[in-house]
Protein backbone atom coordinates (compact mmCIF):
# COMPACT_ATOMS: atom_id res chain seq x y z
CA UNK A 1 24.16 -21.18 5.50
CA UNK A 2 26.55 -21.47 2.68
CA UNK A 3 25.07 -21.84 -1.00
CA UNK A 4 26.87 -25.42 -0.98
CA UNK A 5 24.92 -26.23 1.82
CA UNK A 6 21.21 -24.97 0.62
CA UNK A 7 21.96 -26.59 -2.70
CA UNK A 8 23.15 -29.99 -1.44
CA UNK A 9 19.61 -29.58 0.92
CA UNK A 10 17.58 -28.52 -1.48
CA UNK A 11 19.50 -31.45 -3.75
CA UNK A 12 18.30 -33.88 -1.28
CA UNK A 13 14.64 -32.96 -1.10
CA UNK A 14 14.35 -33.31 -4.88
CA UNK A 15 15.59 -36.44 -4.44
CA UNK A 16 14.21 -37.99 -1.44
CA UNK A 17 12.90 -41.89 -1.55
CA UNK A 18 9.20 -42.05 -1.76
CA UNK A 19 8.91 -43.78 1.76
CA UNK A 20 10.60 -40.86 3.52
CA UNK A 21 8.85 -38.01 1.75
CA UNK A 22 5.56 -38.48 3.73
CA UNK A 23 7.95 -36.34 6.24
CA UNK A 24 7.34 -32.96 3.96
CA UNK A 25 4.23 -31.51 2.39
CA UNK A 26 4.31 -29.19 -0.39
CA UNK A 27 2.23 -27.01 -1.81
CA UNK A 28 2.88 -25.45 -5.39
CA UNK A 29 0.71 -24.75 -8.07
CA UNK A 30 1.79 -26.99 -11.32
CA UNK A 31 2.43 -25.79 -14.67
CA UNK A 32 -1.28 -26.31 -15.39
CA UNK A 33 -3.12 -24.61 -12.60
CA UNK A 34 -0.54 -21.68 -12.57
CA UNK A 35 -2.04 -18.42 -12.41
CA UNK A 36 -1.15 -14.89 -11.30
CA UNK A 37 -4.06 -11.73 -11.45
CA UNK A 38 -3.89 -8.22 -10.78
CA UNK A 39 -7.05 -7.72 -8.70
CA UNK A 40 -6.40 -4.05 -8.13
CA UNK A 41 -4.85 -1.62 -10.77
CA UNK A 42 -5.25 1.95 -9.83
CA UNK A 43 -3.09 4.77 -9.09
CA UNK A 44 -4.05 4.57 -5.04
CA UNK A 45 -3.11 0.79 -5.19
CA UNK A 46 -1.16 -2.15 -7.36
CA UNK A 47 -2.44 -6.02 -6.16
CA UNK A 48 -0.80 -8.75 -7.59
CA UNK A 49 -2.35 -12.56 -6.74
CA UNK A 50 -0.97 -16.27 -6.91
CA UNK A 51 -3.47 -18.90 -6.14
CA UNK A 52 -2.02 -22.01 -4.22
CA UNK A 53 -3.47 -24.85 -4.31
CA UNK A 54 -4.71 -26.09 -0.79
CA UNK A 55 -2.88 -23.56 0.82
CA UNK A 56 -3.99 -20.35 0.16
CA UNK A 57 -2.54 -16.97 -2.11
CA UNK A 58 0.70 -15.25 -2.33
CA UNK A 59 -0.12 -11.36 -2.79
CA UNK A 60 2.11 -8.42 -3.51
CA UNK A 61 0.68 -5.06 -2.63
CA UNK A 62 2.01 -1.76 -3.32
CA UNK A 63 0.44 1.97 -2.30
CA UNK A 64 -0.01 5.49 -3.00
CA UNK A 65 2.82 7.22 -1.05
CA UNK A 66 5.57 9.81 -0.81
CA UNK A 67 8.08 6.61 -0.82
CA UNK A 68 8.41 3.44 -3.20
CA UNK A 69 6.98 0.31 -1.50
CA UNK A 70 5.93 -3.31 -1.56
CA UNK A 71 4.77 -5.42 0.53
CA UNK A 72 4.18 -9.60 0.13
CA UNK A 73 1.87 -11.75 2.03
CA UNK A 74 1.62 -15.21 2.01
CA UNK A 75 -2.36 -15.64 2.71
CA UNK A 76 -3.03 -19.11 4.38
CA UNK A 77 -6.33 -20.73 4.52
CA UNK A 78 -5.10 -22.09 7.90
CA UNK A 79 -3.34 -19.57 9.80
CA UNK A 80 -0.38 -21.40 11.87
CA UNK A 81 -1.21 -21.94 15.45
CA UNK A 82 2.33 -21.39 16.38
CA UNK A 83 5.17 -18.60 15.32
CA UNK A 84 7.86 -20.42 13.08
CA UNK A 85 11.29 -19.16 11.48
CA UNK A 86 11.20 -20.05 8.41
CA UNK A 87 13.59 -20.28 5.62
CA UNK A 88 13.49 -18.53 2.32
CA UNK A 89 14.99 -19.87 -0.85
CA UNK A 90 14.87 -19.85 -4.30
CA UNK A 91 14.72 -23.15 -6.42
CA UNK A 92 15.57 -23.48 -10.06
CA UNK A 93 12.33 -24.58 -12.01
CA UNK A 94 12.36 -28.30 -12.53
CA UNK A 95 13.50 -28.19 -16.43
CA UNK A 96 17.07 -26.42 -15.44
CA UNK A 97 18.07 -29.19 -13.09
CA UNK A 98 22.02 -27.62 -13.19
CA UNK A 99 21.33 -24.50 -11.55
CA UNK A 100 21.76 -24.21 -7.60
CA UNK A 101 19.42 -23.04 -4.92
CA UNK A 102 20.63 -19.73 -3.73
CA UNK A 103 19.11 -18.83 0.38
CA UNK A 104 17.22 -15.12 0.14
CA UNK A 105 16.81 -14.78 3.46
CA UNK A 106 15.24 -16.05 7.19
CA UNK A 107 12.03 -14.86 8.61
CA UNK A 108 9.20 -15.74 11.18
CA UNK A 109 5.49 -16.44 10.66
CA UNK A 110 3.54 -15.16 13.52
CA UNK A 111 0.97 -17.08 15.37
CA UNK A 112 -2.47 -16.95 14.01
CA UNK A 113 -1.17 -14.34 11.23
CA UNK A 114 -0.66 -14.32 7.52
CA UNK A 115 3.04 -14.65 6.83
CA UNK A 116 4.66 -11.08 6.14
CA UNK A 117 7.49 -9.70 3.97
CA UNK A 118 8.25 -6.36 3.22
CA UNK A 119 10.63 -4.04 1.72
CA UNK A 120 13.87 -5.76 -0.28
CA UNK A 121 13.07 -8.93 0.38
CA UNK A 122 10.13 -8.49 -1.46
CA UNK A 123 11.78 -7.08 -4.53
CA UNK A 124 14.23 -10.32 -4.25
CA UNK A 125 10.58 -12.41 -4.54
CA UNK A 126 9.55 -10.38 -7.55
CA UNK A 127 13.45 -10.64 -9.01
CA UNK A 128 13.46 -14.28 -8.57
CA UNK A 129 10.27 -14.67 -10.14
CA UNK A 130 11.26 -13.05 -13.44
CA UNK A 131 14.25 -14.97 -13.63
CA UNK A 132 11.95 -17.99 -14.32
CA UNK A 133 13.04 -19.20 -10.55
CA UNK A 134 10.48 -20.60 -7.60
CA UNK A 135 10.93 -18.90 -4.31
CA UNK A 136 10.19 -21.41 -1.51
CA UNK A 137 9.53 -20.78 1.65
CA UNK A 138 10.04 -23.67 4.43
CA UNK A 139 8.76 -24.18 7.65
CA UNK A 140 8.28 -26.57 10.70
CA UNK A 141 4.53 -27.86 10.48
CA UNK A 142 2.78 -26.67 14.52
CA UNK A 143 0.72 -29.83 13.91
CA UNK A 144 3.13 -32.17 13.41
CA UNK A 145 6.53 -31.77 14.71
CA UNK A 146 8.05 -34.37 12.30
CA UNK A 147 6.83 -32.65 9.06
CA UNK A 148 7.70 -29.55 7.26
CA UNK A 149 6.39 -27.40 4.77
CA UNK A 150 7.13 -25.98 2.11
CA UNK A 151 5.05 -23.61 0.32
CA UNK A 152 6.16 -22.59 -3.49
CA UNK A 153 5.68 -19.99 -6.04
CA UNK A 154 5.15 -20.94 -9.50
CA UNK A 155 6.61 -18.75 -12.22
CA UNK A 156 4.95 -19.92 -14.78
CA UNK A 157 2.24 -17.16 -16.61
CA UNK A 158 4.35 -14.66 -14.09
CA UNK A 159 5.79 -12.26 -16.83
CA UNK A 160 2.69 -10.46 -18.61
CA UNK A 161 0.91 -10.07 -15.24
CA UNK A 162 4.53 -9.17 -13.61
CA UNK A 163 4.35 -6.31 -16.58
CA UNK A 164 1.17 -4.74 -15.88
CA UNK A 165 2.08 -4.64 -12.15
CA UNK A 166 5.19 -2.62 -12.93
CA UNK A 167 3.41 -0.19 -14.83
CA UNK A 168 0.84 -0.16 -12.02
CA UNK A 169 3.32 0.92 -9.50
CA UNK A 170 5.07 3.78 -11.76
CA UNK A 171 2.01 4.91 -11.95
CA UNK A 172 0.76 5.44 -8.18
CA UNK A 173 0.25 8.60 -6.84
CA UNK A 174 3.35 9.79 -4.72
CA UNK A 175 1.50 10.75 -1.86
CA UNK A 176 -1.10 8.41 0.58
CA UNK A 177 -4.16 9.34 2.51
CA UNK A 178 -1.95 10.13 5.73
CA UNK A 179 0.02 12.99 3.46
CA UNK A 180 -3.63 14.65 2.74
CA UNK A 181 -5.90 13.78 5.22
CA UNK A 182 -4.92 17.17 6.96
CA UNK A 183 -4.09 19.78 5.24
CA UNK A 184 -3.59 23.46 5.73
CA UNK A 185 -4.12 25.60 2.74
CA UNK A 186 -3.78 29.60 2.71
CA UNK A 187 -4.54 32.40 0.75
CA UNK A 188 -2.73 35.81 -0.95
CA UNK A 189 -3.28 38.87 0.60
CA UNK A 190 -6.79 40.75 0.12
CA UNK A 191 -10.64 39.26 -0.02
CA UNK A 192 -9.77 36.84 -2.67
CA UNK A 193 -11.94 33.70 -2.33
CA UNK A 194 -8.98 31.62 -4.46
CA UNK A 195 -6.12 29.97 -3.00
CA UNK A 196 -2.81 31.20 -3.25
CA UNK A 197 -0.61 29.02 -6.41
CA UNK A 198 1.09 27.12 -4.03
CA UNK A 199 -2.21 25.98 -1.97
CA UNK A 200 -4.14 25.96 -5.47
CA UNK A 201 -1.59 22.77 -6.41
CA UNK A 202 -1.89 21.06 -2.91
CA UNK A 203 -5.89 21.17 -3.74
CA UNK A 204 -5.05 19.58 -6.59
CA UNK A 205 -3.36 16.45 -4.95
CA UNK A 206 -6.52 16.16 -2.54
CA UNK A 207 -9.00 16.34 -5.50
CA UNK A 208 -6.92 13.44 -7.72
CA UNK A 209 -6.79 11.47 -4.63
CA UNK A 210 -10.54 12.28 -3.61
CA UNK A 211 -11.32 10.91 -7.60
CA UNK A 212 -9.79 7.43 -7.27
CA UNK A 213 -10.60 7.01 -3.65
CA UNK A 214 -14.71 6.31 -3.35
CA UNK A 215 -13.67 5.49 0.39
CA UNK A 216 -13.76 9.09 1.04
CA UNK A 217 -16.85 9.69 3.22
CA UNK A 218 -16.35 12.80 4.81
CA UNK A 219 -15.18 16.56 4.01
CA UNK A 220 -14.27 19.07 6.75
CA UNK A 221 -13.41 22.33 5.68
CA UNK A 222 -12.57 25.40 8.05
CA UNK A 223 -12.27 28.88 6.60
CA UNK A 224 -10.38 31.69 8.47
CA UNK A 225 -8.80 35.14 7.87
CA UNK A 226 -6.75 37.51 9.57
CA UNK A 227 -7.76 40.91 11.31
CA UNK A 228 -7.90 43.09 8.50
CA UNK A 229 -11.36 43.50 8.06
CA UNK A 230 -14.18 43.88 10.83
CA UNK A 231 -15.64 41.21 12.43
CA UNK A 232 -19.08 41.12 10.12
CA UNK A 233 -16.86 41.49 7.17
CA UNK A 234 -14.25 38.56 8.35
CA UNK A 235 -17.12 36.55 8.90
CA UNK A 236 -18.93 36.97 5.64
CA UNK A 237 -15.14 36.22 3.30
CA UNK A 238 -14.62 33.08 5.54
CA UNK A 239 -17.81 32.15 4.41
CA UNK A 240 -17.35 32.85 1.02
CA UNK A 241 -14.01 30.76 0.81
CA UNK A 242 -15.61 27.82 2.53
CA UNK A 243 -18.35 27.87 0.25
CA UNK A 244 -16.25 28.05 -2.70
CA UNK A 245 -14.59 24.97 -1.54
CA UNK A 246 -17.91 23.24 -1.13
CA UNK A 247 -18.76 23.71 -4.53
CA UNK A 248 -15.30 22.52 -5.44
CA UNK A 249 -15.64 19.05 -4.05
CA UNK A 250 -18.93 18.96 -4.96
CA UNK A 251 -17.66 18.94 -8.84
CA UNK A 252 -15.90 16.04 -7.82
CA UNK A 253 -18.88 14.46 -7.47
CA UNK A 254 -19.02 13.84 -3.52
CA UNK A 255 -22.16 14.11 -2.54
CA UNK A 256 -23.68 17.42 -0.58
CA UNK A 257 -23.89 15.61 2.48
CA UNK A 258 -20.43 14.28 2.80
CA UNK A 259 -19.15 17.87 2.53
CA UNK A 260 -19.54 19.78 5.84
CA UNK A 261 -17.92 23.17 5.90
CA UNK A 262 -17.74 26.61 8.01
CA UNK A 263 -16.27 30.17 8.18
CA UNK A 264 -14.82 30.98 11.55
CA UNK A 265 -13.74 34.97 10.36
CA UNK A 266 -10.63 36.28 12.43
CA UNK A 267 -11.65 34.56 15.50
CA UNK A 268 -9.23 31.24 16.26
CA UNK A 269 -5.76 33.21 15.33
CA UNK A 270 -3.34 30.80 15.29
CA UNK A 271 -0.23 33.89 14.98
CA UNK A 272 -0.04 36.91 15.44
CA UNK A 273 -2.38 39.51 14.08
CA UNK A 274 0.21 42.00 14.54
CA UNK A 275 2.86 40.90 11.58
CA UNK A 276 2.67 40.46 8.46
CA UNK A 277 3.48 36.95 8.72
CA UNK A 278 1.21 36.63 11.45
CA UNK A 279 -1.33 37.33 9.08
CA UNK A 280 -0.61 35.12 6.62
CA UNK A 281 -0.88 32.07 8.56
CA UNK A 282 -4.06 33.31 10.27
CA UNK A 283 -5.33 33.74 6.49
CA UNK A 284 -6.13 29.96 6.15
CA UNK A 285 -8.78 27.07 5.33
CA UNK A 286 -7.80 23.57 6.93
CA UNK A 287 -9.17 20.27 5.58
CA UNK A 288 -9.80 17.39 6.63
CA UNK A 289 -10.61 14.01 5.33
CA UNK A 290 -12.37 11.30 6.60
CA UNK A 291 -12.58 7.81 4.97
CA UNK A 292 -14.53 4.56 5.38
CA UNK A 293 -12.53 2.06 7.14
CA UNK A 294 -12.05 -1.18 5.93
């Protein structure tokens, strides 16, 4: 659909008579009730909310994770009882009547679920937004087959909230739970009970994670080492290592019995003994996270 087109449409719903409009509902919040909130600022997730009236919230969501993202949900009171395409566009506020509509793009709502947007299209919504501009999403109503919705977002109030969501999201943690939740960490040549510098930084990561994330209900930790030693001397450095780690998470204030760890010695070689590099990825504690789900 041409710009021409969506403005000339989007023309005619502004000015439809009074006696036809009973054809369209539309929710937006007015100047007046307006209101966006950050409901979640950390650096393991950014939440940004828009109350709408009668209808429900618009929400944009971003997470800890190895790659930029942000996802937008338009959370209905009412979930729709049948999938729609719907059309996206976004509307000049009321007090610049000159500008045009321009079309963002066209999507589907999915039966019984809250409608979805992810990716660009989302950083089009934000865009738009800051522009001082009203995305608008329409769609055919599944109870009525003569009416359509359309379901607004309000700009006004957007930009200081808009501000402390941006700094939210440079500020998440470039890894998620999935990047740490397994992890294999290994350990310089020798009895040393300390991870190598390399491993010692990858703690690190699980530990700031572990901090912001009181989700975290479970700590697994697995302590091996290669054939060096003898088996009673194996057995007592695995040992040592897992209990190091123990104490570790335990300064991170997870409690004792959310920590479960063991020393296996040189049994469970998962190279060969024989090399040096063998050894080295024999010599090896693996963690594991678990996490309350939600």
């Amino acid at each position: 659909m041409n710009k021409w087109l969506v403005t000339s449409l989007a023309a005619a719903t502004l000015l439809t008579p009074v006696a036809a409009s009973a054809l369209e509902k539309r929710y937006v919040a007015t100047p007046q009730q307006s209101t966006w909130q950050m409901v979640t600022n950390t650096p393991l997730e950014c939440r940004l909310v828009h109350p709408i009236p009668n209808y429900g919230d618009a929400e944009f969501s971003a997470r800890a994770s190895k790659k930029m993202n942000l996802d937008f949900e338009l959370k209905m009171r009412r979930p729709m009882g049948e999938t729609r395409n719907v059309s996206l566009v976004s509307m000049p506020p009321a007090w610049r009547p000159g500008e045009s509509a321009d079309r963002i793009t066209n999507i589907q709502f999915f039966k019984q679920f809250d409608g979805y947007i992810g990716g660009q299209s989302a950083w089009t919504l934000l865009s738009e937004l800051e522009k001082g501009r009203s995305p608008t999403f329409s769609y055919q109503d599944w109870q009525s087959r003569d009416q359509r919705i359309e379901v607004a977002l309000s700009s006004v109030l957007f930009q200081a909230q808009y501000n402390v969501f941006s700094d939210c999201i440079a500020n998440l943690l470039p890894y998620s739970f999935e990047d740490i939740s397994f992890t294999i960490l290994h350990y310089d040549r020798g009895n040393s009970v300390d991870l190598n510098k390399a491993s010692q930084k990858r703690l690190a990561q699980i530990a700031e994670y572990i901090r912001y994330n009181p989700d975290i209900d479970l700590v697994l930790v697995a302590a091996y080492t290669d054939s060096t030693d003898s088996k009673n001397e194996s057995q007592s450095l695995s040992e040592k290592r897992s209990e190091r780690l123990r104490n570790y998470f335990k300064s991170l204030g997870l409690p004792e019995d959310r920590i479960q760890v063991q020393g296996f010695g040189k049994r469970r070689p998962i190279a060969d003994n024989e090399s040096p590099i063998g050894k080295d990825k024999n010599r090896r504690v693996v963690i594991s996270l678990g996490r309350t789900q939600v």
